[in-house]
Structures are given as C-alpha cells and as structure tokens.
N, C-alpha and C. Protein backbone atom coordinates (compact mmCIF):
# COMPACT_ATOMS: atom_id res chain seq x y z
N UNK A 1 -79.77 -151.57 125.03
CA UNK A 1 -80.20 -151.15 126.35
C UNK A 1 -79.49 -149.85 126.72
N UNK A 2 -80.24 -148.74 127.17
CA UNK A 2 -79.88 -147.75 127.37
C UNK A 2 -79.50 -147.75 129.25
N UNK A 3 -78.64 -146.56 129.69
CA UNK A 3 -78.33 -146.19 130.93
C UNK A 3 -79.64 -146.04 132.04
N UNK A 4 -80.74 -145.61 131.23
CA UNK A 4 -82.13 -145.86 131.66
C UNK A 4 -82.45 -146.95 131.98
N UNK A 5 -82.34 -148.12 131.58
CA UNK A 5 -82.80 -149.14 131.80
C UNK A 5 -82.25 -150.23 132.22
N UNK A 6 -81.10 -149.54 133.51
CA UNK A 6 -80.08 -150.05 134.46
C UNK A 6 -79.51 -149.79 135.54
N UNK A 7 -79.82 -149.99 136.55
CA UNK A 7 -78.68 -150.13 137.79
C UNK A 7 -77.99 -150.81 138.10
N UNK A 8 -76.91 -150.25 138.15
CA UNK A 8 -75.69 -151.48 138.12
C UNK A 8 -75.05 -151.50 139.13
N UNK A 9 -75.14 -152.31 139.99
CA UNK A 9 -74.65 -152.29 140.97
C UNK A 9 -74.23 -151.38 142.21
N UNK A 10 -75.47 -150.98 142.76
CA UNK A 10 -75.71 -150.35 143.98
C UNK A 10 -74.99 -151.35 145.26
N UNK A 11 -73.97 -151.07 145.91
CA UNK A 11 -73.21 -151.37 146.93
C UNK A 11 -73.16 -151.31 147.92
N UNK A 12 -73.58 -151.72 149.11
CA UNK A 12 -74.08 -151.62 150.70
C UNK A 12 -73.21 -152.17 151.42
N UNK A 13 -72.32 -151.58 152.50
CA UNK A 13 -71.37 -152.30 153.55
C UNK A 13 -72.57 -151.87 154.57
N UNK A 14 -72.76 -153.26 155.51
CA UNK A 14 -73.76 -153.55 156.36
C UNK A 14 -72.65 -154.35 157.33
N UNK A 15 -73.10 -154.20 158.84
CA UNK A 15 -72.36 -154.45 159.90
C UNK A 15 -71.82 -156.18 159.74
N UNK A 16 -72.34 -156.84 159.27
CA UNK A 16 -71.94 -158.21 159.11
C UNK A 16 -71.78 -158.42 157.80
N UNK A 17 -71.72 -157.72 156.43
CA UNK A 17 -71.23 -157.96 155.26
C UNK A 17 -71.44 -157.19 154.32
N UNK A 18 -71.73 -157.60 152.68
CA UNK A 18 -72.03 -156.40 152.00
C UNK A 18 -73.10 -157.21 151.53
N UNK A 19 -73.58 -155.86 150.57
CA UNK A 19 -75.14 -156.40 149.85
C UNK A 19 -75.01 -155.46 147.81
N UNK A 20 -75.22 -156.11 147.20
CA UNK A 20 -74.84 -155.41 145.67
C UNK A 20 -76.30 -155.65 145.32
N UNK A 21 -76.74 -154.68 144.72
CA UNK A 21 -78.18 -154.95 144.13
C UNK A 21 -78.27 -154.12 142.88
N UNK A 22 -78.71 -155.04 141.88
CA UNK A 22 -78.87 -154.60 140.60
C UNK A 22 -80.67 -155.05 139.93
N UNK A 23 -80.65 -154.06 138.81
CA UNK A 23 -81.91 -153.29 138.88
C UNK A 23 -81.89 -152.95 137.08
N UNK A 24 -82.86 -154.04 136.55
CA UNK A 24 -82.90 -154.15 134.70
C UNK A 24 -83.99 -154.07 133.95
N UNK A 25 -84.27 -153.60 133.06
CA UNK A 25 -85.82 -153.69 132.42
C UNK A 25 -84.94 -154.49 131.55
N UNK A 26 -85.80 -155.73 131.06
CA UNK A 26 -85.73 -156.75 130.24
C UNK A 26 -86.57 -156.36 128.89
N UNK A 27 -86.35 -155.85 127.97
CA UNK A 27 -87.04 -155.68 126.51
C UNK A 27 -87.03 -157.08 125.78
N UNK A 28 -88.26 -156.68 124.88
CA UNK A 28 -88.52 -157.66 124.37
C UNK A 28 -88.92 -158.96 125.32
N UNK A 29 -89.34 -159.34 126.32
CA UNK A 29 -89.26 -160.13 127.36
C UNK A 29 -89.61 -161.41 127.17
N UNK A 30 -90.82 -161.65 126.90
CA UNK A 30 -91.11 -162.73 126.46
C UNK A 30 -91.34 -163.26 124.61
N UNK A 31 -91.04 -162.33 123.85
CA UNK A 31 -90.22 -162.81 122.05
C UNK A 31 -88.81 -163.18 122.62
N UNK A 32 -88.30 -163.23 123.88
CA UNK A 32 -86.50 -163.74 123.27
C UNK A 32 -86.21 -164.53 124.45
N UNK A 33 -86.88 -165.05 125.07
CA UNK A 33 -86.70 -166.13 125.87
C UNK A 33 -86.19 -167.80 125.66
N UNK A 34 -84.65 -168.07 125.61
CA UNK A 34 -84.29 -167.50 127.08
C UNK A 34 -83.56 -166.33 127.23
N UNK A 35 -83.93 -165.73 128.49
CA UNK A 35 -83.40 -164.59 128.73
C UNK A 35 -82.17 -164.67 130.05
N UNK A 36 -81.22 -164.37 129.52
CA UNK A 36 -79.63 -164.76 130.98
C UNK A 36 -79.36 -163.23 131.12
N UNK A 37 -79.13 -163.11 132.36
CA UNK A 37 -78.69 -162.03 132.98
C UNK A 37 -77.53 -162.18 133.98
N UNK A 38 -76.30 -161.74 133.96
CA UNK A 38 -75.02 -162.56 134.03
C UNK A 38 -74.25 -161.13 135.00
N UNK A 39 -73.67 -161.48 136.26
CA UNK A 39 -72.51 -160.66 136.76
C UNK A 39 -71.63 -161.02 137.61
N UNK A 40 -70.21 -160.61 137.35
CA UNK A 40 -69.61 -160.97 137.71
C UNK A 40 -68.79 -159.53 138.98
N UNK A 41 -68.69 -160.05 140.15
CA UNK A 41 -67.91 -158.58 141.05
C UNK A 41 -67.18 -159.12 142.04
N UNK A 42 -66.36 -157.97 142.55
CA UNK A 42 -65.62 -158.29 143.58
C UNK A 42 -66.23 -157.50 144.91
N UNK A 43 -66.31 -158.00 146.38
CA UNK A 43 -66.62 -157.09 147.40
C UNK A 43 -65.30 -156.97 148.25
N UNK A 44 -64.85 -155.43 147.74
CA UNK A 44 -63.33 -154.96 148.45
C UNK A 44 -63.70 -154.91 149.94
N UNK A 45 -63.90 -155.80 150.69
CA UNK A 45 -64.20 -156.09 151.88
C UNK A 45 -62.80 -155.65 152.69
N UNK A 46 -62.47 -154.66 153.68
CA UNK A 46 -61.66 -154.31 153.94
C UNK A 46 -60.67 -155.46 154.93
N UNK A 47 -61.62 -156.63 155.68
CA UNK A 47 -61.00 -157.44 156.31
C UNK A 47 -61.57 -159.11 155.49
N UNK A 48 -62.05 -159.51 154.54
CA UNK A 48 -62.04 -160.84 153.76
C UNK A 48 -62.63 -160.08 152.93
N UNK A 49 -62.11 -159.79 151.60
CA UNK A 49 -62.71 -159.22 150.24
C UNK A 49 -62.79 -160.80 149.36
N UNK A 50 -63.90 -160.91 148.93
CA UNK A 50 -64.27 -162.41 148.46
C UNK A 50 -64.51 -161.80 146.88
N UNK A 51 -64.55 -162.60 145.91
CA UNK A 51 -65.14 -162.36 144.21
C UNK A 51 -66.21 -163.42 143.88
N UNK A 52 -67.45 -162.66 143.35
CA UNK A 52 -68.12 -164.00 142.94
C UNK A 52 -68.88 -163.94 141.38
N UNK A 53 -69.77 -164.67 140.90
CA UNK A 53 -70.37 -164.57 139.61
C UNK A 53 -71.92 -165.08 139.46
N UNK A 54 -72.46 -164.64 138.92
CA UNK A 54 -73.80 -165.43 139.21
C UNK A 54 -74.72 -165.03 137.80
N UNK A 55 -75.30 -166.17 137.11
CA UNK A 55 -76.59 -166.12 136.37
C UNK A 55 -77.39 -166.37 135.99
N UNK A 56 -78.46 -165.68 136.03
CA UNK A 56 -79.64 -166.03 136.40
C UNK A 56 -80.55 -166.47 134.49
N UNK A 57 -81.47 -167.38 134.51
CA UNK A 57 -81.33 -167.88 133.27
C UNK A 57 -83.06 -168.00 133.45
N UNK A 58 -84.25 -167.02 132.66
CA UNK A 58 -85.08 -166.89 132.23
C UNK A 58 -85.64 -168.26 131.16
N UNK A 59 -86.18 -169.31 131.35
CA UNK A 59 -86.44 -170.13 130.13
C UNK A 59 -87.94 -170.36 130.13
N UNK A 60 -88.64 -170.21 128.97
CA UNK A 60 -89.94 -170.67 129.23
C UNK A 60 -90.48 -172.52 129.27
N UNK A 61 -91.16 -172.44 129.77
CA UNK A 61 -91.89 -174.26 129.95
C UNK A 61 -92.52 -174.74 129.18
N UNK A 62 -92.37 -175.14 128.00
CA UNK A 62 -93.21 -175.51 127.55
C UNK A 62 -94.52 -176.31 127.60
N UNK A 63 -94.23 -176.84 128.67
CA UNK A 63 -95.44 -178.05 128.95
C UNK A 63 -97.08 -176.82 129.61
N UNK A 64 -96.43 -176.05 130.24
CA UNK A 64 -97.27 -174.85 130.61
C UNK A 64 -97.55 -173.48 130.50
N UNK A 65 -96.50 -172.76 130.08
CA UNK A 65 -95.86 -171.88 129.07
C UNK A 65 -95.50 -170.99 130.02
N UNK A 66 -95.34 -171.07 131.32
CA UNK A 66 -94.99 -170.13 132.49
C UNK A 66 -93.27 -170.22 132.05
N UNK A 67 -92.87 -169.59 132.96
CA UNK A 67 -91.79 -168.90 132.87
C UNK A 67 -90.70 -169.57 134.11
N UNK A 68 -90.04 -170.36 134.17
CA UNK A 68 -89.02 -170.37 135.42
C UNK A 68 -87.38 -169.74 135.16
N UNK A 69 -86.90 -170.23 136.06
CA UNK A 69 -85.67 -169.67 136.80
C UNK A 69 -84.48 -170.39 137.41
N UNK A 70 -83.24 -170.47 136.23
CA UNK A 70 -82.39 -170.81 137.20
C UNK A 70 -81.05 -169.85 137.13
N UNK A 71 -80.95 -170.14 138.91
CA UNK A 71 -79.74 -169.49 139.21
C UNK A 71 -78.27 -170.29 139.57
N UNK A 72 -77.21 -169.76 138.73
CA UNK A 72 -75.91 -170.31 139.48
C UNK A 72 -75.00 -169.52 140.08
N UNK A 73 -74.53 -170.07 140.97
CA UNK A 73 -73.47 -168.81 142.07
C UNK A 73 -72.51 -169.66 141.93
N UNK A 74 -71.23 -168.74 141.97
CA UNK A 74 -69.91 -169.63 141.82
C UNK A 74 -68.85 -168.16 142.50
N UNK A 75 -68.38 -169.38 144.24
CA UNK A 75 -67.38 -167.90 144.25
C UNK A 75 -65.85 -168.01 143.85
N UNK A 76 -65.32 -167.27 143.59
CA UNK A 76 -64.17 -167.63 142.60
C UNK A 76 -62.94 -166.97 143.63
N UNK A 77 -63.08 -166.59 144.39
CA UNK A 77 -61.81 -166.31 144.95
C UNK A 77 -60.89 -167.23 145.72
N UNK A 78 -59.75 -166.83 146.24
CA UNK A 78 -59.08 -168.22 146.37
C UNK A 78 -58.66 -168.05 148.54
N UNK A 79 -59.58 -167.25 149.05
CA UNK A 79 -59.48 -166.64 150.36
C UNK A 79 -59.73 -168.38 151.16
N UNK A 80 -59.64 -168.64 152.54
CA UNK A 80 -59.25 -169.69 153.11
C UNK A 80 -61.00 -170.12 153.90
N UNK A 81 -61.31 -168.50 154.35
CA UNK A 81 -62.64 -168.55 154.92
C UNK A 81 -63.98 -168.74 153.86
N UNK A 82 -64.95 -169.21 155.06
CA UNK A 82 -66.12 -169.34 154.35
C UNK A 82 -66.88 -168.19 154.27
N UNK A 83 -68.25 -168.17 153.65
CA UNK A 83 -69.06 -167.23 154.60
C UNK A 83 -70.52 -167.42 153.93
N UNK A 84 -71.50 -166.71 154.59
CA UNK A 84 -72.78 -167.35 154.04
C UNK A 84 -73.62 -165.84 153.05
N UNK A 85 -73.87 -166.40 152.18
CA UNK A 85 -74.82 -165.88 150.96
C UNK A 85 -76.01 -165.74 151.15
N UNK A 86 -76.96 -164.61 150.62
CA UNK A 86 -78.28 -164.38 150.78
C UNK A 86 -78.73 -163.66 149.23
N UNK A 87 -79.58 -164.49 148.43
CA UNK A 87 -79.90 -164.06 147.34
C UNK A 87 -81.29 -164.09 147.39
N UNK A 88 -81.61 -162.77 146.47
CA UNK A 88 -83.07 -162.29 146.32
C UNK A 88 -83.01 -161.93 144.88
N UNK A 89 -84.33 -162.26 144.57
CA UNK A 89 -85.25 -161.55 143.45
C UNK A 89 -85.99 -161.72 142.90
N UNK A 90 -86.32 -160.85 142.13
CA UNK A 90 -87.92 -160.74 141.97
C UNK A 90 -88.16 -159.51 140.58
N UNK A 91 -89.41 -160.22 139.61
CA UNK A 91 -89.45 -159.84 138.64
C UNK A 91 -91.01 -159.19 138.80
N UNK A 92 -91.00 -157.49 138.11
CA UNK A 92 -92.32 -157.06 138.21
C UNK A 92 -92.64 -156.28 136.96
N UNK A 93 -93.99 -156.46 136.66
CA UNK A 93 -94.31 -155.96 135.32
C UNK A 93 -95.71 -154.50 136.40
N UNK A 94 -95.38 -153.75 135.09
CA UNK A 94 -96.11 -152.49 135.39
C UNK A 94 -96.68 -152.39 134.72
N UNK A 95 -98.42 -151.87 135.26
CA UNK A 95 -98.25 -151.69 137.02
C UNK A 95 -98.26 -152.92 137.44
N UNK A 96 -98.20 -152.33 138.83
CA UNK A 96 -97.84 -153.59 139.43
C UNK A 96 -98.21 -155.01 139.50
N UNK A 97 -97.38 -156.41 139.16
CA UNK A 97 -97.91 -156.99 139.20
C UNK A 97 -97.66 -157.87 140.31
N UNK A 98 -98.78 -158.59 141.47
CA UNK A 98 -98.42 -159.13 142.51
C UNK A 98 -97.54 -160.05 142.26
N UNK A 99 -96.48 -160.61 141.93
CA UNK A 99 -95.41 -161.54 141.90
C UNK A 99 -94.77 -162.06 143.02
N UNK A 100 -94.25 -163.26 143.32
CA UNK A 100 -93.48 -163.20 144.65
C UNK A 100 -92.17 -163.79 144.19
N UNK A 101 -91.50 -162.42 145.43
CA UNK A 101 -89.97 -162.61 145.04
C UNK A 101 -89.57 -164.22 145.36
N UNK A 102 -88.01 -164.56 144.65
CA UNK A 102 -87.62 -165.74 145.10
C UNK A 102 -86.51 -165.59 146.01
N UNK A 103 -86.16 -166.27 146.76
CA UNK A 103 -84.88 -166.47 147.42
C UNK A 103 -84.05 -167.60 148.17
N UNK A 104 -82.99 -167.21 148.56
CA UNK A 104 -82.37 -168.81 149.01
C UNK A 104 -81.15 -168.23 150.00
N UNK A 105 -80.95 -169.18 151.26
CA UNK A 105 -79.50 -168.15 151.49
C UNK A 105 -78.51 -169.80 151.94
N UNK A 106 -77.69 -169.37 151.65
CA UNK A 106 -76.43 -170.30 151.41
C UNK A 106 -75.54 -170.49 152.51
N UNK A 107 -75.58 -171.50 153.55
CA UNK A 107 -74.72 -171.42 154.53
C UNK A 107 -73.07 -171.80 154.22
N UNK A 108 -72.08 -171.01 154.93
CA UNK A 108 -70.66 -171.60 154.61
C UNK A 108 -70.17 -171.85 153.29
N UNK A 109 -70.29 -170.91 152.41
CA UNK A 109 -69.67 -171.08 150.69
C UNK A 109 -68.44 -170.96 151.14
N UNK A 110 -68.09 -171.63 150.86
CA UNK A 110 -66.56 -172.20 150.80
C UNK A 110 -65.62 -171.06 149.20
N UNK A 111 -64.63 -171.02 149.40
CA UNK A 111 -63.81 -170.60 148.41
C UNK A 111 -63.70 -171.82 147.04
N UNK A 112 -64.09 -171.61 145.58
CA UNK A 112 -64.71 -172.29 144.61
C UNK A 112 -65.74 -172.68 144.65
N UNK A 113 -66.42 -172.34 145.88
CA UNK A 113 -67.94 -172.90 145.57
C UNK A 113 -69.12 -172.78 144.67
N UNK A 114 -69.93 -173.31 144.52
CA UNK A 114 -71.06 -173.45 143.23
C UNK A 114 -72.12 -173.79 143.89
N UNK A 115 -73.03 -173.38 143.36
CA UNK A 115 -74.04 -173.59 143.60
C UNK A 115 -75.86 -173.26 142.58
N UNK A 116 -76.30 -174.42 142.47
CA UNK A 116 -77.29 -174.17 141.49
C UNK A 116 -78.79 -174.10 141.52
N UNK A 117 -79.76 -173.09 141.86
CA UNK A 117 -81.14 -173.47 142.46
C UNK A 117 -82.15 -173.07 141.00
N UNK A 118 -83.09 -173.64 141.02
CA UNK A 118 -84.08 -174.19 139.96
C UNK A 118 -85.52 -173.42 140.62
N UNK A 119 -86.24 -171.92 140.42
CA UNK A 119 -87.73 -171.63 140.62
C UNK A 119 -88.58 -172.28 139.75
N UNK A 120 -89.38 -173.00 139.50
CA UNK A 120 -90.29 -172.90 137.96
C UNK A 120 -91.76 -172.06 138.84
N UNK A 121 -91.97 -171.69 137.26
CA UNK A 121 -93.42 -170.64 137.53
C UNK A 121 -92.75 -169.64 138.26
N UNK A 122 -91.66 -168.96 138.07
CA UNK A 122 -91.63 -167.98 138.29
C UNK A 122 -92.63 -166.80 138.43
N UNK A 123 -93.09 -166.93 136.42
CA UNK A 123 -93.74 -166.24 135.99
C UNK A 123 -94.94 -167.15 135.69
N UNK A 124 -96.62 -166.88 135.56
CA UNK A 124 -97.32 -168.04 135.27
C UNK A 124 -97.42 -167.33 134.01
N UNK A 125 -98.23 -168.49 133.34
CA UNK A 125 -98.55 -168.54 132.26
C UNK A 125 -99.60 -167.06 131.72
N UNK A 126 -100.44 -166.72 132.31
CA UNK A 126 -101.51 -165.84 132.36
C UNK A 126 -100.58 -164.88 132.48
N UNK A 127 -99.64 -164.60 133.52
CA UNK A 127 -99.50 -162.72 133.64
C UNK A 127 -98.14 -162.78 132.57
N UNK A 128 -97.50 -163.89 131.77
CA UNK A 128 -96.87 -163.85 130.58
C UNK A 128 -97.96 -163.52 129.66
N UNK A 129 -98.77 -164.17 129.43
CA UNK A 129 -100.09 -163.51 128.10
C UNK A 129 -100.59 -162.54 128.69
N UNK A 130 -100.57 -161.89 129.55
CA UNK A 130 -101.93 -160.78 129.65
C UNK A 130 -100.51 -159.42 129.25
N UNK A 131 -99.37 -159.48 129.93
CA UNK A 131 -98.56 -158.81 129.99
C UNK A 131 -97.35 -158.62 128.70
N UNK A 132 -97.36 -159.55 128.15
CA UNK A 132 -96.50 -159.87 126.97
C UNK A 132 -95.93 -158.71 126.32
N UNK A 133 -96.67 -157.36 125.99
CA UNK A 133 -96.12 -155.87 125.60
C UNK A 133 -95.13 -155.45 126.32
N UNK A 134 -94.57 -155.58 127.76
CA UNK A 134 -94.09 -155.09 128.19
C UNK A 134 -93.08 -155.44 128.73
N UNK A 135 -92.08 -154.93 129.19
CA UNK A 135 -90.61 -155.13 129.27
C UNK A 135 -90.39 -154.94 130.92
N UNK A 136 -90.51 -156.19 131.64
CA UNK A 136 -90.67 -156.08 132.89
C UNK A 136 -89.38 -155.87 133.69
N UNK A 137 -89.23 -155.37 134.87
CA UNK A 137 -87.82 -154.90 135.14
C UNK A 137 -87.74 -155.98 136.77
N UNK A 138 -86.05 -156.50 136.44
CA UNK A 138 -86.04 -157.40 137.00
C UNK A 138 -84.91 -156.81 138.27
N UNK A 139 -85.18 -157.00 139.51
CA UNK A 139 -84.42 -156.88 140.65
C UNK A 139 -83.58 -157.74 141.37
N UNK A 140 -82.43 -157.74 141.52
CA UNK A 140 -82.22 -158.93 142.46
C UNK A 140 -80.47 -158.31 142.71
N UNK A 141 -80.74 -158.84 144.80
CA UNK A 141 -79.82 -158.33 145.39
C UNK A 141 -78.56 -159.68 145.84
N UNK A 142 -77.69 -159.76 146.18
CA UNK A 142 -76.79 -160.77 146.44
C UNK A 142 -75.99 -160.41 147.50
N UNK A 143 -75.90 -160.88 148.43
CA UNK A 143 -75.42 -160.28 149.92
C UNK A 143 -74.54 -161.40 150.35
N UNK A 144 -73.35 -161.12 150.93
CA UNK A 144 -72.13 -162.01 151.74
C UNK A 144 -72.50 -161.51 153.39
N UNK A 145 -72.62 -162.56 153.82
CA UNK A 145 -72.49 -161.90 155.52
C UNK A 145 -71.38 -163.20 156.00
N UNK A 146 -70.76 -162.54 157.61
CA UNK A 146 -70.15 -163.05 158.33
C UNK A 146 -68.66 -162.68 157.35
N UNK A 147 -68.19 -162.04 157.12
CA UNK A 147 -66.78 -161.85 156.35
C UNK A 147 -66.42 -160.36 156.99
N UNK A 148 -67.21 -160.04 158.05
CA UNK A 148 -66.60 -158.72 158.77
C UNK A 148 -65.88 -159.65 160.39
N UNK A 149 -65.49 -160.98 160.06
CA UNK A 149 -64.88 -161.49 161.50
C UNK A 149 -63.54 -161.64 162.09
N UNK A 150 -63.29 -160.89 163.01
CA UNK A 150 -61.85 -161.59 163.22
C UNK A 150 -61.49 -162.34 163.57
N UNK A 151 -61.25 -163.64 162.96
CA UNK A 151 -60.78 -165.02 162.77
C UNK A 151 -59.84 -165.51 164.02
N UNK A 152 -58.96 -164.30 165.21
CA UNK A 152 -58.56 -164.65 166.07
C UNK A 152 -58.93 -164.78 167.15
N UNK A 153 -59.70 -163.68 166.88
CA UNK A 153 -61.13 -163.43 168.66
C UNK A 153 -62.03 -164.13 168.28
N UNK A 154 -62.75 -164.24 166.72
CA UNK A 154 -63.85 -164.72 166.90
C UNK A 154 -65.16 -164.02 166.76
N UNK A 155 -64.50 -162.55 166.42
CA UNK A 155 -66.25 -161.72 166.65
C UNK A 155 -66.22 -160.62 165.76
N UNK A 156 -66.89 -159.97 165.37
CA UNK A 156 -67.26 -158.67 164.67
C UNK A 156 -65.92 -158.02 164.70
N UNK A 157 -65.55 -157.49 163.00
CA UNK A 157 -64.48 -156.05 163.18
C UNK A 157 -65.39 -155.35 162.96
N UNK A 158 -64.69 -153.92 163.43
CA UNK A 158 -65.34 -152.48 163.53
C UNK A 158 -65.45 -152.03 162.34
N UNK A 159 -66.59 -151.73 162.28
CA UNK A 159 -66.73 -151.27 160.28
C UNK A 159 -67.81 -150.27 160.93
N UNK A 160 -68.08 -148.91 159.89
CA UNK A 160 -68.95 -148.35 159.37
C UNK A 160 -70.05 -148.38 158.62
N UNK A 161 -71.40 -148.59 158.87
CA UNK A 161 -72.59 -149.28 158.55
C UNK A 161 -73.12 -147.98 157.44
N UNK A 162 -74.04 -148.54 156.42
CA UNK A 162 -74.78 -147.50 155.46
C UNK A 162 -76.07 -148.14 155.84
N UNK A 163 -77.10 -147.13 155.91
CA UNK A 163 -78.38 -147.21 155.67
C UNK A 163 -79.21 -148.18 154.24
N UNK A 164 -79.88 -149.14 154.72
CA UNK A 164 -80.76 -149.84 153.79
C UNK A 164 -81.85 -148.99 152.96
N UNK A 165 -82.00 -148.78 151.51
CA UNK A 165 -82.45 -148.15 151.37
C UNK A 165 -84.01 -148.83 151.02
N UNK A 166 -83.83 -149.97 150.62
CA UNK A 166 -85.23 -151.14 150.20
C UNK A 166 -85.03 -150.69 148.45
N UNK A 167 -86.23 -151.52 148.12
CA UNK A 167 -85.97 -151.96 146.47
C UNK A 167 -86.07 -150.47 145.81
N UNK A 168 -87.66 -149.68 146.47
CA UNK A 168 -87.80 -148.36 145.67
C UNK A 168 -87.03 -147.69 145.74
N UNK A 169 -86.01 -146.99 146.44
CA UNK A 169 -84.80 -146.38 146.34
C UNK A 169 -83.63 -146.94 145.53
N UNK A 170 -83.75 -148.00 145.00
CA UNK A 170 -82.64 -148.03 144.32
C UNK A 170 -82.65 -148.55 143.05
N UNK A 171 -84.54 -148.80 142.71
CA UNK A 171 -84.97 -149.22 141.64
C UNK A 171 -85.59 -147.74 140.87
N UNK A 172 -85.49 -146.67 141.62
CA UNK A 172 -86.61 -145.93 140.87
C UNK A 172 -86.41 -145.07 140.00
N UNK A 173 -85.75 -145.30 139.52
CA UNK A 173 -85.32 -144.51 138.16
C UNK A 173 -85.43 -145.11 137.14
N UNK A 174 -86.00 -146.20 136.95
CA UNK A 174 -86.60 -146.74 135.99
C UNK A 174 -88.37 -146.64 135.62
C-alpha cells in the first residue's frame, strides 16, 4: 500500500471533544477477505487526554456471500473519567456506490472499556459481484465527546474549535 492509498489520521479538536478520521483503499478487496483494519491512538486532549484502539474486521457470509462487519473498541487508558464515543463508517466503491454508512455511539466508556458491535450485509452480495475489480476505499471517523469538562464546575473548558471539513475534504486524495 502506497502513501496514495491513505489517510492517516486527520485530527479535529471540536468544542466538546475530538474526532480522528481515517481514509483507505482496500486492494485486492474481495480475493483476501477477511479483511482487518486496525488503529491504535492517543487524543492529547489538553484537559482529559484518553488512548484508545479499535478494529474493524471485513468477513464474508457464507450462507449469502455479502459482506459484514465487526467492530471492537477498547479504551486503554487508565484516566478516572468517562466519556461518550461516536463511531462512523462507511465503505464506497467507484463510482459511486449507494451504500449506507454504519454507526453506533457509546454512552459513558469508562477507562478499560470494550466494546463489540456486529453490521452483517454491510456489503450485499450483488455490489460484491458486480464490483469485485475494484479496490473500494473505506472511511471511518471515531470521535470522544464530553472530555473538554471541568469536573469541578461541571461545564465546558475553553478550547479552540477547528472547522468540520465532511468526508470529501479529507477523503479526496484518493
């Protein structure tokens, strides 16, 4: 896999947390299934900096030959507070193919927490055979909110916000 056929971790401090979004063309896509896509980061959060890991695991079905999805989140840091998770993504073959993203958001992850969610049919069966040549590029963002709080008052610290850019800005260089 070349530098082309990666974003690695695009980084967003947003008024209530951060957001990391990464951005992959999958080769070979469906000859090497299963396909795991695995990361591990830290968010240097200036007032609760948390670490977490997560991967996401491509397997095909045999009973139907579609494509599902599982994801595991595990946060590994050893901080006292909770805070809540928001995961997205979504796999698209070009041109475009109508797909719908998946997502889930996680209230109160606790420090060691885990967590394991199961899509099937991600992908169906049909836009795996019609599409099969091509090396579809897979998106998916992972966001912490509520870890900008001060734990004594109770409310928002003062942070500096960045602009959302959405998927095409930070996918399009692929």
């Amino acid at each position: 896999m070349t530098a082309e056929d990666r974003i690695d971790g695009v980084h967003e401090l947003h008024a209530d947390g951060h957001l990391i979004r990464y951005c992959e063309r999958l080769h070979n896509f469906s000859g090497s299934l299963p396909v795991k896509f695995h990361k591990s980061f830290t968010f240097r959060c200036s007032v609760s900096p948390t670490s977490w890991s997560f991967r996401v695991t491509f397997e095909k079905v045999p009973k139907d030959g579609s494509v599902s999805c599982l994801v595991f989140i595990r946060r590994m840091d050893n901080a006292q507070f909770s805070v809540d998770v928001d995961f997205w993504m979504c796999v698209l073959f070009l041109p475009l193919t109508n797909l719908p993203p998946q997502s889930f958001k996680l209230k109160g992850m606790p420090r060691g927490g885990r967590e394991t969610r199961t899509f099937p049919g991600v992908i169906p069966y049909e836009v795996l055979r019609d599409l099969s040549d091509q090396a579809p590029i897979f998106q998916v963002s992972f966001g912490v909110r509520h870890c900008h709080v001060d734990e004594d008052k109770k409310k928002p610290a003062r942070l500096v916000t960045t602009q959302n850019r959405g998927p095409k800005a930070w996918c399009s260089k692929l």
